[in-house]
Each structure stands twice: as C-alpha cells, then as structure tokens.
PDB file of N, CA and C in Angstrom:
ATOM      1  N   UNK A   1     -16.900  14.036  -0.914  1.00  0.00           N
ATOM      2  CA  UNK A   1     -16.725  12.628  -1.223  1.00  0.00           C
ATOM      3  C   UNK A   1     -15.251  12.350  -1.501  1.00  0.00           C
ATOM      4  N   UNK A   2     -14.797  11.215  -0.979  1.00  0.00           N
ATOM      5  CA  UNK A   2     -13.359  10.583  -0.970  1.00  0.00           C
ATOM      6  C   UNK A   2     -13.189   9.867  -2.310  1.00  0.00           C
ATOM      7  N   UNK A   3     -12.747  10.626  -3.108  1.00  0.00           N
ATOM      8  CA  UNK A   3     -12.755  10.140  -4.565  1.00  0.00           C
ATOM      9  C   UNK A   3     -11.079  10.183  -4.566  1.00  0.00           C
ATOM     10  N   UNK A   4     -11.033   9.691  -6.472  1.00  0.00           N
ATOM     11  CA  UNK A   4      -9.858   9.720  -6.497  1.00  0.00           C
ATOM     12  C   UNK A   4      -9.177  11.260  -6.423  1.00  0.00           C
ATOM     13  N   UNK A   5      -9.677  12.154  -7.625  1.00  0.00           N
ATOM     14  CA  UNK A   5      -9.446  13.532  -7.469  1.00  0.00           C
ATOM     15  C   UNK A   5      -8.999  13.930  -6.264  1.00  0.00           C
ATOM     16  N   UNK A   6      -9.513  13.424  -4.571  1.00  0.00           N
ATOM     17  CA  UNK A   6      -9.373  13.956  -3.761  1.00  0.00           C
ATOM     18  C   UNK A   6      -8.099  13.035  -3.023  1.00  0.00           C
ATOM     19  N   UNK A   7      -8.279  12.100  -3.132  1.00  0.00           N
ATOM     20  CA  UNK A   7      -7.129  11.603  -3.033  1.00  0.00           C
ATOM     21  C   UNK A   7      -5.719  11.593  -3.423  1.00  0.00           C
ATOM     22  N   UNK A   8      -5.401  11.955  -4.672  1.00  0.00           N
ATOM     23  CA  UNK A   8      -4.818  12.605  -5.386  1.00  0.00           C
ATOM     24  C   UNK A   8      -3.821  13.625  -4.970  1.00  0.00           C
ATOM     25  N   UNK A   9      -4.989  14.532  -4.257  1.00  0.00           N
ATOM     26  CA  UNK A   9      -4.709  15.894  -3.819  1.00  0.00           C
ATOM     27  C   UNK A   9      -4.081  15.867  -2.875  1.00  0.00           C
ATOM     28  N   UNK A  10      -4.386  14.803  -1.994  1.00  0.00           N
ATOM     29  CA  UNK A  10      -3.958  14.469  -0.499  1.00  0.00           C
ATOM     30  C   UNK A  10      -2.530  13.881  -0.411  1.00  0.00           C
ATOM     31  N   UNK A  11      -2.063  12.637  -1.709  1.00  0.00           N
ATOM     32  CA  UNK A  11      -0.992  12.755  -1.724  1.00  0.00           C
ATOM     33  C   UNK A  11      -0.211  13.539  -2.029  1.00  0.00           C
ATOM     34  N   UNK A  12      -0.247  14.416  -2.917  1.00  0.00           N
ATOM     35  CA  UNK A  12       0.062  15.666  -3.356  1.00  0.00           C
ATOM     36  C   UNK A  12       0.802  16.340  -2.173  1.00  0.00           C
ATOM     37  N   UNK A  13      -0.095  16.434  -1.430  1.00  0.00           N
ATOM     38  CA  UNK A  13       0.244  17.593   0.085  1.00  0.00           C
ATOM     39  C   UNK A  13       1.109  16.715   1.280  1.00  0.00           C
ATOM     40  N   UNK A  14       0.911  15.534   1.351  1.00  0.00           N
ATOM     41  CA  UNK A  14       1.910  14.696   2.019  1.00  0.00           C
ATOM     42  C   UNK A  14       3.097  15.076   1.242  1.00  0.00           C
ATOM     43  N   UNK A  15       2.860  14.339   0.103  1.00  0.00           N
ATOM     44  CA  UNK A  15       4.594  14.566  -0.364  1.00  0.00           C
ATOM     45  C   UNK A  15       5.353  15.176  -0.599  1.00  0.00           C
ATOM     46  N   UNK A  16       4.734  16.712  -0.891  1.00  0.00           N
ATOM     47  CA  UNK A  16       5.509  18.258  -1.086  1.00  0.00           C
ATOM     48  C   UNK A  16       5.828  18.436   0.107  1.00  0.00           C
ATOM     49  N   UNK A  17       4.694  18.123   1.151  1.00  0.00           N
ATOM     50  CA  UNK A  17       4.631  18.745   2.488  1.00  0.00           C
ATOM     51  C   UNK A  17       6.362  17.964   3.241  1.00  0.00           C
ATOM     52  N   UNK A  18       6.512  16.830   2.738  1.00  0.00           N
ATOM     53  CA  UNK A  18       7.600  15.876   3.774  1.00  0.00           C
ATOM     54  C   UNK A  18       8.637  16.387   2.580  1.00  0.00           C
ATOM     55  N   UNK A  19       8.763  16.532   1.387  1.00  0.00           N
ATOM     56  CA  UNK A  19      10.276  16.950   0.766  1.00  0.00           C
ATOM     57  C   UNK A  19      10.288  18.434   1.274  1.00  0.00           C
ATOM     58  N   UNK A  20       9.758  18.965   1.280  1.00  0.00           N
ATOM     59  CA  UNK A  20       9.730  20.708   1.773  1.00  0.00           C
ATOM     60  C   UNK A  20      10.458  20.474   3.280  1.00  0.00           C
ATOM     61  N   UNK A  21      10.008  19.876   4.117  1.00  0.00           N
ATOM     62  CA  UNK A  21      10.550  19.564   5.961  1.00  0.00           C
ATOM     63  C   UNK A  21      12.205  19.296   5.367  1.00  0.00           C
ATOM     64  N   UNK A  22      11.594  18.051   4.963  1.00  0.00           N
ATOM     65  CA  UNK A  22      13.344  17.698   4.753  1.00  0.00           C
ATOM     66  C   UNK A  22      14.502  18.647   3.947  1.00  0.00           C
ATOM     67  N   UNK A  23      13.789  19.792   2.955  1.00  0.00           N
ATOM     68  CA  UNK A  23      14.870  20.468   2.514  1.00  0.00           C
ATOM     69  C   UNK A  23      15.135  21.342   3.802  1.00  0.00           C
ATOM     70  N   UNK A  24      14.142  21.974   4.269  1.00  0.00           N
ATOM     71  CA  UNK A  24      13.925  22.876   5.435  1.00  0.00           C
ATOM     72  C   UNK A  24      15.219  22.452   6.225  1.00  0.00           C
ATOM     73  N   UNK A  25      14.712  21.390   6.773  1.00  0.00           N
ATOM     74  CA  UNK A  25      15.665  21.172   8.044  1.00  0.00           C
ATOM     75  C   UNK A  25      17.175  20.410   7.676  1.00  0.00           C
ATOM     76  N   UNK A  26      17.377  20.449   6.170  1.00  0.00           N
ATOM     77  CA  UNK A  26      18.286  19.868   5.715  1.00  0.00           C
ATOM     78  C   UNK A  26      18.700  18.532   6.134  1.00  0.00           C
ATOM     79  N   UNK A  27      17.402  17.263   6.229  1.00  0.00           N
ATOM     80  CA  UNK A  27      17.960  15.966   6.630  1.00  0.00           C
ATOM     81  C   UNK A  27      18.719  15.749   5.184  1.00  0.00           C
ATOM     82  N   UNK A  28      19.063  14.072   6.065  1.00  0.00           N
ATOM     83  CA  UNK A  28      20.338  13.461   5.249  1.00  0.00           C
ATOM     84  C   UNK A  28      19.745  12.314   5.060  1.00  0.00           C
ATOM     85  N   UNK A  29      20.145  11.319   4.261  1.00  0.00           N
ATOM     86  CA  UNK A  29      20.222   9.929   4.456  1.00  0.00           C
ATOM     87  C   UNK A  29      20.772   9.673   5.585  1.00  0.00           C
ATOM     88  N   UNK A  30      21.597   9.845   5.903  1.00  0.00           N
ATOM     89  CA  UNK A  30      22.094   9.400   7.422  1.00  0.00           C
ATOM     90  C   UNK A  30      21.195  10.095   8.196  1.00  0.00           C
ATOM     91  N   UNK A  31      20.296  10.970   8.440  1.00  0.00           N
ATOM     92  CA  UNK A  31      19.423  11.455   9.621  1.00  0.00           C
ATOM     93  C   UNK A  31      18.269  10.451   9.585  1.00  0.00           C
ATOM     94  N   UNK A  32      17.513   9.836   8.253  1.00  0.00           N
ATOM     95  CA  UNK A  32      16.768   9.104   7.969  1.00  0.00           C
ATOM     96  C   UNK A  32      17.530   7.873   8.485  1.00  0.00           C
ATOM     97  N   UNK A  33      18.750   7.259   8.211  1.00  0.00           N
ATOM     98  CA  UNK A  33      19.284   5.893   8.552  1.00  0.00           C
ATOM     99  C   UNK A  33      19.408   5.694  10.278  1.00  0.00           C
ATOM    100  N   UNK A  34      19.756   6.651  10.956  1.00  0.00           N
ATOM    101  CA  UNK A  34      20.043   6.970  12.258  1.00  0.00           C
ATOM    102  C   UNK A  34      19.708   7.573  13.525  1.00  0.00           C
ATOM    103  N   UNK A  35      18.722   8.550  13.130  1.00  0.00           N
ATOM    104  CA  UNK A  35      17.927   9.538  14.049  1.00  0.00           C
ATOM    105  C   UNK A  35      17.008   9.226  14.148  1.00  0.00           C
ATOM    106  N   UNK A  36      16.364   8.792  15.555  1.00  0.00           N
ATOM    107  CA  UNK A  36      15.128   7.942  15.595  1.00  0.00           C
ATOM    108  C   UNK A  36      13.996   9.146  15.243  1.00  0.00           C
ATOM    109  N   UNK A  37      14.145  10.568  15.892  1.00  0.00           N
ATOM    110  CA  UNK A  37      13.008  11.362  15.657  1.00  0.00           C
ATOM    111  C   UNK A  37      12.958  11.987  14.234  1.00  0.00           C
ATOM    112  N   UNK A  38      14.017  11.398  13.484  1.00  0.00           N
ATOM    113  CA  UNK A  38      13.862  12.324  12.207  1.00  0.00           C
ATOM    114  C   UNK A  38      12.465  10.928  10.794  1.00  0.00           C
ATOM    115  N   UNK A  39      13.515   9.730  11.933  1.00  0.00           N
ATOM    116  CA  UNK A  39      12.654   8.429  11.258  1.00  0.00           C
ATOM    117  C   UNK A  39      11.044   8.467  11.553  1.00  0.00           C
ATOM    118  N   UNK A  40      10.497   9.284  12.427  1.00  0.00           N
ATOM    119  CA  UNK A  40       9.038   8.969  13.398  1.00  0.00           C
ATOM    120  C   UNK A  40       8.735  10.427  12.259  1.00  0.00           C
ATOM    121  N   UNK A  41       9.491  11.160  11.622  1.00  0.00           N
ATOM    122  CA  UNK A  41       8.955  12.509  11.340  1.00  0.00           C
ATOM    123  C   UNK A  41       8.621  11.864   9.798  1.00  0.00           C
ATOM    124  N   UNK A  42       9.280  11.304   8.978  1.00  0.00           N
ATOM    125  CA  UNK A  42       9.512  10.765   7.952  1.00  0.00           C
ATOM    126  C   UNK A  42       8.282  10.067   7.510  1.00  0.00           C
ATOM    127  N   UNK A  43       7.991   8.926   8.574  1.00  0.00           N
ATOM    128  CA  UNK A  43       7.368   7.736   8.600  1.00  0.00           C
ATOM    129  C   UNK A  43       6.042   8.434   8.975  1.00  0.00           C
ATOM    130  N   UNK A  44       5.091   9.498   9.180  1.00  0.00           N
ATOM    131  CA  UNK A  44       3.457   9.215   9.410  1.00  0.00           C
ATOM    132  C   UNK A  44       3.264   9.916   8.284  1.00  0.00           C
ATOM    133  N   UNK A  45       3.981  10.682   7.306  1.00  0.00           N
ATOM    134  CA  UNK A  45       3.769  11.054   6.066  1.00  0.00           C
ATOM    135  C   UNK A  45       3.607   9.989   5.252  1.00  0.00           C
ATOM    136  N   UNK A  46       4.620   8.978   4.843  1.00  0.00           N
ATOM    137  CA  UNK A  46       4.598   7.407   4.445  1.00  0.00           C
ATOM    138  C   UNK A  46       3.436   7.076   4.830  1.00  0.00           C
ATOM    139  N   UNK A  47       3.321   6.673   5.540  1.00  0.00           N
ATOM    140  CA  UNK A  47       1.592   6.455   6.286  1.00  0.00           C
ATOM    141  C   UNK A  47       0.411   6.785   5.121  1.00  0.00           C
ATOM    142  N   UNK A  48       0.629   8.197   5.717  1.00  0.00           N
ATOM    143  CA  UNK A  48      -0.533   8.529   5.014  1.00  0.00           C
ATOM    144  C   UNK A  48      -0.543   9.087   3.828  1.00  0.00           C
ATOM    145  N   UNK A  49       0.247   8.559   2.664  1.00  0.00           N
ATOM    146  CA  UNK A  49       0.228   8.976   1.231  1.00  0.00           C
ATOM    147  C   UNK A  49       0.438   7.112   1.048  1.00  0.00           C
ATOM    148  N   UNK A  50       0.403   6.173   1.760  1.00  0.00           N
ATOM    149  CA  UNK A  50       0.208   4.433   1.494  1.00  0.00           C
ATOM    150  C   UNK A  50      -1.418   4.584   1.531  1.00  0.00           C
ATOM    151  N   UNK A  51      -1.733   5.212   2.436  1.00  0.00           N
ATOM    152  CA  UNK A  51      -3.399   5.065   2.826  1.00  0.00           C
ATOM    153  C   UNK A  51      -3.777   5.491   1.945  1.00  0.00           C
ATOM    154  N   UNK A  52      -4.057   6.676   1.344  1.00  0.00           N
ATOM    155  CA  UNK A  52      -4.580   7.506   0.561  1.00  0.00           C
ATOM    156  C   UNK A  52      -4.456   6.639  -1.246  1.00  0.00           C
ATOM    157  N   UNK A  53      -2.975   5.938  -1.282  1.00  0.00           N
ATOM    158  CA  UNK A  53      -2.796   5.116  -2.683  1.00  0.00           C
ATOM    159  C   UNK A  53      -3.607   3.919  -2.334  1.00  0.00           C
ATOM    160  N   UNK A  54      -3.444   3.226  -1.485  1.00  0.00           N
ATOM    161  CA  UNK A  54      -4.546   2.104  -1.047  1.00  0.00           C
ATOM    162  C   UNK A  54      -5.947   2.354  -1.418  1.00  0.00           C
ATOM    163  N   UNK A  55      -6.239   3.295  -1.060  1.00  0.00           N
ATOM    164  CA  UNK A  55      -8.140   3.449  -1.946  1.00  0.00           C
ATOM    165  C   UNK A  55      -8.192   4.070  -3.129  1.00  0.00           C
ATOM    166  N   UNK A  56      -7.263   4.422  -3.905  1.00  0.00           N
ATOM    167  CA  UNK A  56      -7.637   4.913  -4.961  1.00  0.00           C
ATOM    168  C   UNK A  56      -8.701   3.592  -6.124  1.00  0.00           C
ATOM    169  N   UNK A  57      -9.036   4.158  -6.872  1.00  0.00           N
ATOM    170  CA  UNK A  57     -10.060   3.000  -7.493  1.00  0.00           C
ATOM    171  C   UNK A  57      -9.162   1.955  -8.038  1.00  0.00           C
ATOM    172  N   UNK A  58      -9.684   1.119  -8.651  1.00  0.00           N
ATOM    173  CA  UNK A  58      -8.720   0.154  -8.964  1.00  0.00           C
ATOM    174  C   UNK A  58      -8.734   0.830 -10.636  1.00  0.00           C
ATOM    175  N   UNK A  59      -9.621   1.579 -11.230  1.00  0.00           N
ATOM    176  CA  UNK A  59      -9.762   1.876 -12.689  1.00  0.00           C
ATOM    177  C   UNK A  59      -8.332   2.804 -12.522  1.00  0.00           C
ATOM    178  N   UNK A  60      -8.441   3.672 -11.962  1.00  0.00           N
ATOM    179  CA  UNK A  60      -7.399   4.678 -11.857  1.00  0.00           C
ATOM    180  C   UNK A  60      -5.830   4.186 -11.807  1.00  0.00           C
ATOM    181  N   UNK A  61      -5.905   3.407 -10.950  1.00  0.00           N
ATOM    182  CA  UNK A  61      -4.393   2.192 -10.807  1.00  0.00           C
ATOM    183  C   UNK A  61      -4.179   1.933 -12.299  1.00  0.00           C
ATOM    184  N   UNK A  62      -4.807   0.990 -12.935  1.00  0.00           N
ATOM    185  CA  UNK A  62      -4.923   0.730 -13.972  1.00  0.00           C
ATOM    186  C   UNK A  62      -4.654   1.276 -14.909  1.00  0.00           C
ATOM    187  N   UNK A  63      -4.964   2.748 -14.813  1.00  0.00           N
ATOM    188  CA  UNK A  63      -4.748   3.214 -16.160  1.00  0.00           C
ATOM    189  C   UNK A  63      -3.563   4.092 -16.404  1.00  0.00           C
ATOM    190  N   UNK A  64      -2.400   4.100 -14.973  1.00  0.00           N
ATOM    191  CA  UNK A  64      -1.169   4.588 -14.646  1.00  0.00           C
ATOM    192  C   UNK A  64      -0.553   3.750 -13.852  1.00  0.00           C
ATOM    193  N   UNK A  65      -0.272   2.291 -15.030  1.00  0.00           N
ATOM    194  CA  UNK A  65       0.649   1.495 -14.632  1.00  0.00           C
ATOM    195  C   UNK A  65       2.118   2.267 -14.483  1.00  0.00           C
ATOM    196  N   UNK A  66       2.464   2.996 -14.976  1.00  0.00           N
ATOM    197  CA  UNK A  66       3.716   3.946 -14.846  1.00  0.00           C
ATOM    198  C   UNK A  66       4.147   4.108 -13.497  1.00  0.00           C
ATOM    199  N   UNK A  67       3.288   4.578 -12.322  1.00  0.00           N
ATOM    200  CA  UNK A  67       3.561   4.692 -11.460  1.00  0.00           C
ATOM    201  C   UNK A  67       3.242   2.940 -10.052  1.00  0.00           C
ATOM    202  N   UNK A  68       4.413   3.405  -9.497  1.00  0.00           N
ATOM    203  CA  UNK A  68       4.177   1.365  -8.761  1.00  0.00           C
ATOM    204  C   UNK A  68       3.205   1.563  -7.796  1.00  0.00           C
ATOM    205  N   UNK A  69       2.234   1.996  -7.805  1.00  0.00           N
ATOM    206  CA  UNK A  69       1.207   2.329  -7.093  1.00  0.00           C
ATOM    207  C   UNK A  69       1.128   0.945  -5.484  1.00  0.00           C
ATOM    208  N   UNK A  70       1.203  -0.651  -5.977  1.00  0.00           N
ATOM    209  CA  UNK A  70       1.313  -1.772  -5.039  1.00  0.00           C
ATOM    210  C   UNK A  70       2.521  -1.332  -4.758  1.00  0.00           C
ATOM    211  N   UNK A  71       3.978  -0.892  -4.691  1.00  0.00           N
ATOM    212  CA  UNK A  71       5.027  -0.650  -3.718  1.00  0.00           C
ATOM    213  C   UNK A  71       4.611   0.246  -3.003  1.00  0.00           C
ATOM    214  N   UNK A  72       3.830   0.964  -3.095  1.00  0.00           N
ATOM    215  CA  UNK A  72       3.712   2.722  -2.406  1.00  0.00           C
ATOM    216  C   UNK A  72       3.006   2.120  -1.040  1.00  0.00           C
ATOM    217  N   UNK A  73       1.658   1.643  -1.724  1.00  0.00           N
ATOM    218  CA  UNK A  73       0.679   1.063  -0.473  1.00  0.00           C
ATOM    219  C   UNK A  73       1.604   0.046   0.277  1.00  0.00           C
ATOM    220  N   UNK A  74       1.949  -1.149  -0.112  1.00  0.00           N
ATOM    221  CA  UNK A  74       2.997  -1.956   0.514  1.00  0.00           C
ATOM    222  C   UNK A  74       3.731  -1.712   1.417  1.00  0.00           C
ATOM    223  N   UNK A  75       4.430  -0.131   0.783  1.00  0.00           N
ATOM    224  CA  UNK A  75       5.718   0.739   2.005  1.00  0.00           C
ATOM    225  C   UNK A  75       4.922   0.756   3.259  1.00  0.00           C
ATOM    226  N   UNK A  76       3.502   1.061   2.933  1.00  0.00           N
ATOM    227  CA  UNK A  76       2.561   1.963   4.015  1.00  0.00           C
ATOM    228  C   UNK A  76       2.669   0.623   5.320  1.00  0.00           C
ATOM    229  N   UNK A  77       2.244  -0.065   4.525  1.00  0.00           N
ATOM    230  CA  UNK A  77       1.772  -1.653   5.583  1.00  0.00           C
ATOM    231  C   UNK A  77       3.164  -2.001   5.752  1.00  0.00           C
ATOM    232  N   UNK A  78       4.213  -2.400   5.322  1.00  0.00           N
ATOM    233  CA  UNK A  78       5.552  -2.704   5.874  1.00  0.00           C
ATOM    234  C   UNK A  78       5.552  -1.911   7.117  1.00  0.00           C
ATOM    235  N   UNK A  79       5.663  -0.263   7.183  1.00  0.00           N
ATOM    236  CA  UNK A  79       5.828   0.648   8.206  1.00  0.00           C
ATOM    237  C   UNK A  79       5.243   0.573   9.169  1.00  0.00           C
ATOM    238  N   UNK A  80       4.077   0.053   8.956  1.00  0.00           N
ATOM    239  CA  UNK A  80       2.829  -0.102  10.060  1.00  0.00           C
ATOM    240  C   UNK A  80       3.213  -1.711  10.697  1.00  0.00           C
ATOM    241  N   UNK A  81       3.137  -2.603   9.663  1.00  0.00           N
ATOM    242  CA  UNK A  81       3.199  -3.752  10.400  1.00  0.00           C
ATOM    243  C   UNK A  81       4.160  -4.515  10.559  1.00  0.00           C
ATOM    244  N   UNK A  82       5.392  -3.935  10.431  1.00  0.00           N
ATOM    245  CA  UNK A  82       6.745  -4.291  10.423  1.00  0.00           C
ATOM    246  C   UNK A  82       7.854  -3.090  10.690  1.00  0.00           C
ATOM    247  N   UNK A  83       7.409  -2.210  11.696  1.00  0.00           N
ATOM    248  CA  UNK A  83       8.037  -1.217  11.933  1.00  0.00           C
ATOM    249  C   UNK A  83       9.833  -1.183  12.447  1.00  0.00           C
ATOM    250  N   UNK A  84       9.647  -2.140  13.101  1.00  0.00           N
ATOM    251  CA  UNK A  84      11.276  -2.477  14.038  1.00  0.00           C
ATOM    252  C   UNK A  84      12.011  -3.218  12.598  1.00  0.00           C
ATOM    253  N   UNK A  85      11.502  -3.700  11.799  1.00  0.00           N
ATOM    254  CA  UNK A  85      12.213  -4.482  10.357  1.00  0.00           C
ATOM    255  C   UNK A  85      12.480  -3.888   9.440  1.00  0.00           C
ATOM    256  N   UNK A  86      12.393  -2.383   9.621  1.00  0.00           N
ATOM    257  CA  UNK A  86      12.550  -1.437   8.774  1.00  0.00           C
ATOM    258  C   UNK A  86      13.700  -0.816   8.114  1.00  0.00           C
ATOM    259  N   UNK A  87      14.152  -1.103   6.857  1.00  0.00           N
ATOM    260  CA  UNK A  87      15.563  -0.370   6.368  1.00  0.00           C
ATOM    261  C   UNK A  87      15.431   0.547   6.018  1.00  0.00           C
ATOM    262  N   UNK A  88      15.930   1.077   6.633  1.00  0.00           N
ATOM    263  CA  UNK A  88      16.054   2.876   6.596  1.00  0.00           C
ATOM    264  C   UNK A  88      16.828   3.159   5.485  1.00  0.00           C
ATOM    265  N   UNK A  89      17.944   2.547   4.846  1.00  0.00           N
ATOM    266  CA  UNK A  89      18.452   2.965   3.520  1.00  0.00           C
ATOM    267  C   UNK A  89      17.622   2.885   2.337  1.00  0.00           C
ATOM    268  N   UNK A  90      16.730   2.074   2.691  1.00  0.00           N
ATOM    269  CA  UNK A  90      15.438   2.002   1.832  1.00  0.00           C
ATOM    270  C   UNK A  90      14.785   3.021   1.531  1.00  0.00           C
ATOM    271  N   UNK A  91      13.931   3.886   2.861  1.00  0.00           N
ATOM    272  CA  UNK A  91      13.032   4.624   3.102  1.00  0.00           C
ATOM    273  C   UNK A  91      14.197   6.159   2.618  1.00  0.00           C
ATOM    274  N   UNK A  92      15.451   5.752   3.052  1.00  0.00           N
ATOM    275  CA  UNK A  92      16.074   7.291   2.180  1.00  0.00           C
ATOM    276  C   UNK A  92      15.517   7.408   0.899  1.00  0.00           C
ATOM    277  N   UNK A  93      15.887   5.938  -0.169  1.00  0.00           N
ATOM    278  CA  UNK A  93      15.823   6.058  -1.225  1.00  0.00           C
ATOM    279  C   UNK A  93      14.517   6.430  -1.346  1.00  0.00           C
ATOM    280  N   UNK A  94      13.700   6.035  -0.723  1.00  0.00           N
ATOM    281  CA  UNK A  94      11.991   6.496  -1.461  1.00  0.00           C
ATOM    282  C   UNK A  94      11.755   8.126  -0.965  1.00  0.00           C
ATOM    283  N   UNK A  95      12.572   8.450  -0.335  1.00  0.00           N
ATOM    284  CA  UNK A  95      12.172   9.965   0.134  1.00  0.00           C
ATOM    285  C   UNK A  95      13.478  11.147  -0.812  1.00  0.00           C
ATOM    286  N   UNK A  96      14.656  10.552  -1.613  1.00  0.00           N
ATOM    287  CA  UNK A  96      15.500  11.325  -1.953  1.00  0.00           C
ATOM    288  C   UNK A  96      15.090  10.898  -3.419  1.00  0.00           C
ATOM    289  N   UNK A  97      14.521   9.634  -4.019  1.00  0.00           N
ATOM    290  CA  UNK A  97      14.818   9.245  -5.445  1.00  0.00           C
ATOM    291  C   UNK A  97      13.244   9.201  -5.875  1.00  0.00           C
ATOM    292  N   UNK A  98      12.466   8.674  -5.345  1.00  0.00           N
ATOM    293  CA  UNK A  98      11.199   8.313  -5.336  1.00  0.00           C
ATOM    294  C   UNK A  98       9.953   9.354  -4.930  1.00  0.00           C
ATOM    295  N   UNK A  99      10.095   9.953  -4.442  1.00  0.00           N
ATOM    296  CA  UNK A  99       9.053  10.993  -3.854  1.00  0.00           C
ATOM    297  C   UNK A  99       9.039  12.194  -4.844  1.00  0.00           C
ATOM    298  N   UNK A 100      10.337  12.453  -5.274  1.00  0.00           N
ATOM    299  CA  UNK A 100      10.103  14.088  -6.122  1.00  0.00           C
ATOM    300  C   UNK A 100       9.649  13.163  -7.333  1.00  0.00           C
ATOM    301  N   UNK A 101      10.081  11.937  -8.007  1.00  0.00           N
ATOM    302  CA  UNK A 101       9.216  12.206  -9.079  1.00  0.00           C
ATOM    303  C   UNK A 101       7.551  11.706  -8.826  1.00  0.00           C
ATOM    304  N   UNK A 102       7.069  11.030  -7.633  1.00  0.00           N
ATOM    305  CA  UNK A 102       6.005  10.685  -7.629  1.00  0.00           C
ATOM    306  C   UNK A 102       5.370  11.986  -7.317  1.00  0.00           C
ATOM    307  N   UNK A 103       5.472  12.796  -6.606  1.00  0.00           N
ATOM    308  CA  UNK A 103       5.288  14.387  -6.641  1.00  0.00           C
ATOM    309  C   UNK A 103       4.688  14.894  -8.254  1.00  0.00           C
ATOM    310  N   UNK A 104       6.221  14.986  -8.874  1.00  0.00           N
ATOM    311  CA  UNK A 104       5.911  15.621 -10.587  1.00  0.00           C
ATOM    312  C   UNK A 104       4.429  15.051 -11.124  1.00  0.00           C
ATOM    313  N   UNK A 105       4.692  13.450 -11.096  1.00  0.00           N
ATOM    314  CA  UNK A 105       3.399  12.960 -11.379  1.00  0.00           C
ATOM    315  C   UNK A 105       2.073  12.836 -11.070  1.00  0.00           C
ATOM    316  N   UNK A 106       2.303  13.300 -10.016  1.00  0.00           N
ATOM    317  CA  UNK A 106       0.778  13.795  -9.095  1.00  0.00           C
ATOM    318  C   UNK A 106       0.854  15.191  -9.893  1.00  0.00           C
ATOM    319  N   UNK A 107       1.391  16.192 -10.080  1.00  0.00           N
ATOM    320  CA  UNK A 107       1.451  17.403 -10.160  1.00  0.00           C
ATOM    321  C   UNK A 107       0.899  17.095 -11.375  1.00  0.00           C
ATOM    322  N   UNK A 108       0.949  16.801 -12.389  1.00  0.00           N
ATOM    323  CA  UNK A 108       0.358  16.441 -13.426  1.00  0.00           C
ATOM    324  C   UNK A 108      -0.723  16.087 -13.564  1.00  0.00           C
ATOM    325  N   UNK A 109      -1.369  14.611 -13.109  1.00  0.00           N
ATOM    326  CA  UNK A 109      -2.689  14.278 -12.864  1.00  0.00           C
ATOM    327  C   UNK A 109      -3.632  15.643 -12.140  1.00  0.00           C
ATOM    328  N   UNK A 110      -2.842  16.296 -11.268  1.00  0.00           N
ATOM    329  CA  UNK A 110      -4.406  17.673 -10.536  1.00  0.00           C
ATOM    330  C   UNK A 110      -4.346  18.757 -11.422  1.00  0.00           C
ATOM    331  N   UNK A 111      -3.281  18.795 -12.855  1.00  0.00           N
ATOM    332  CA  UNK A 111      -3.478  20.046 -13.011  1.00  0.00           C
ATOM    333  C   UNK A 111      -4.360  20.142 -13.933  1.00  0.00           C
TER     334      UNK A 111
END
C-alpha cells in the first residue's frame, strides 16, 4: 500500500539518488544552467519526488509545516507544465541548497 511511510521512502531514494549523480559526475550550477542533458538528468528525479510529495496525506503535510511541502509539488507541475519557462538558476538552487536538507529531513522521519 502507497502510504505515507512509503512515500517517504521514495523521496528519500530520489533525492540521495540525484545528489549522489551529481557529486559523482561533479555537475555545476552552470551544467544545471546550460547543459541540456545534464537539465533532462536533473529534472525526472524533480518529477518524481513532486509526485510522490503530492500524495502524501494532507494529516502528514500538516503536521511538518517546517518543510514547504506546496513548493516541492509546485516545482513538480512547473517542470511538467511549463518546461521551456524554466529557470535553471532556480532548479540549481533547489538541487545545491534545498535537496540536502530536505534529504536530512526525510532521513529523520524513516528512521
């Protein structure tokens, strides 16, 4: 069952999984601002850690206002339905400033 617990988990593994690539292959903000295949590598992780915050329950939202849970999902649908309108200095910041601590905080909630 697609609960929150499991959901959880799922962002969890998106988001370690896409900061781990990016230390790996040592992108940049500028590879994210400029490189179309580093942007397509970036962006179906985004995807699917928006999807996964999108169904979480609404009790659960609620009770970790701490985290901006409506920007996360938002990013998801911007990417999807506004793909060519996309600022990439943006999407650095959510992948260099934003992701390791939403990471920590997931890491917390599964343990």
């Amino acid at each position: 069952m697609k609960n929150d617990a499991y959901r959880l988990q799922r962002i969890y593994e998106f988001s370690s999984t896409l900061l781990k690539i990016v230390e790996e292959r040592s992108i940049t903000s500028e590879d994210i601002e400029n490189d179309v295949e580093t942007q397509w590598l970036i962006t179906t992780p985004l995807y699917n850690i928006g999807e996964q915050v999108n169904a979480l329950s609404q009790q659960f939202i609620d009770s970790h206002p701490e985290i901006p849970w409506i920007q996360i999902a938002g990013l998801r649908h911007r990417l999807v339905h506004d793909y060519e309108g996309t600022n990439w200095s943006l999407i650095s910041e959510v992948v260099f400033e934003d992701l390791p601590a939403l990471v920590q905080s997931i890491e917390e909630f599964i343990s």
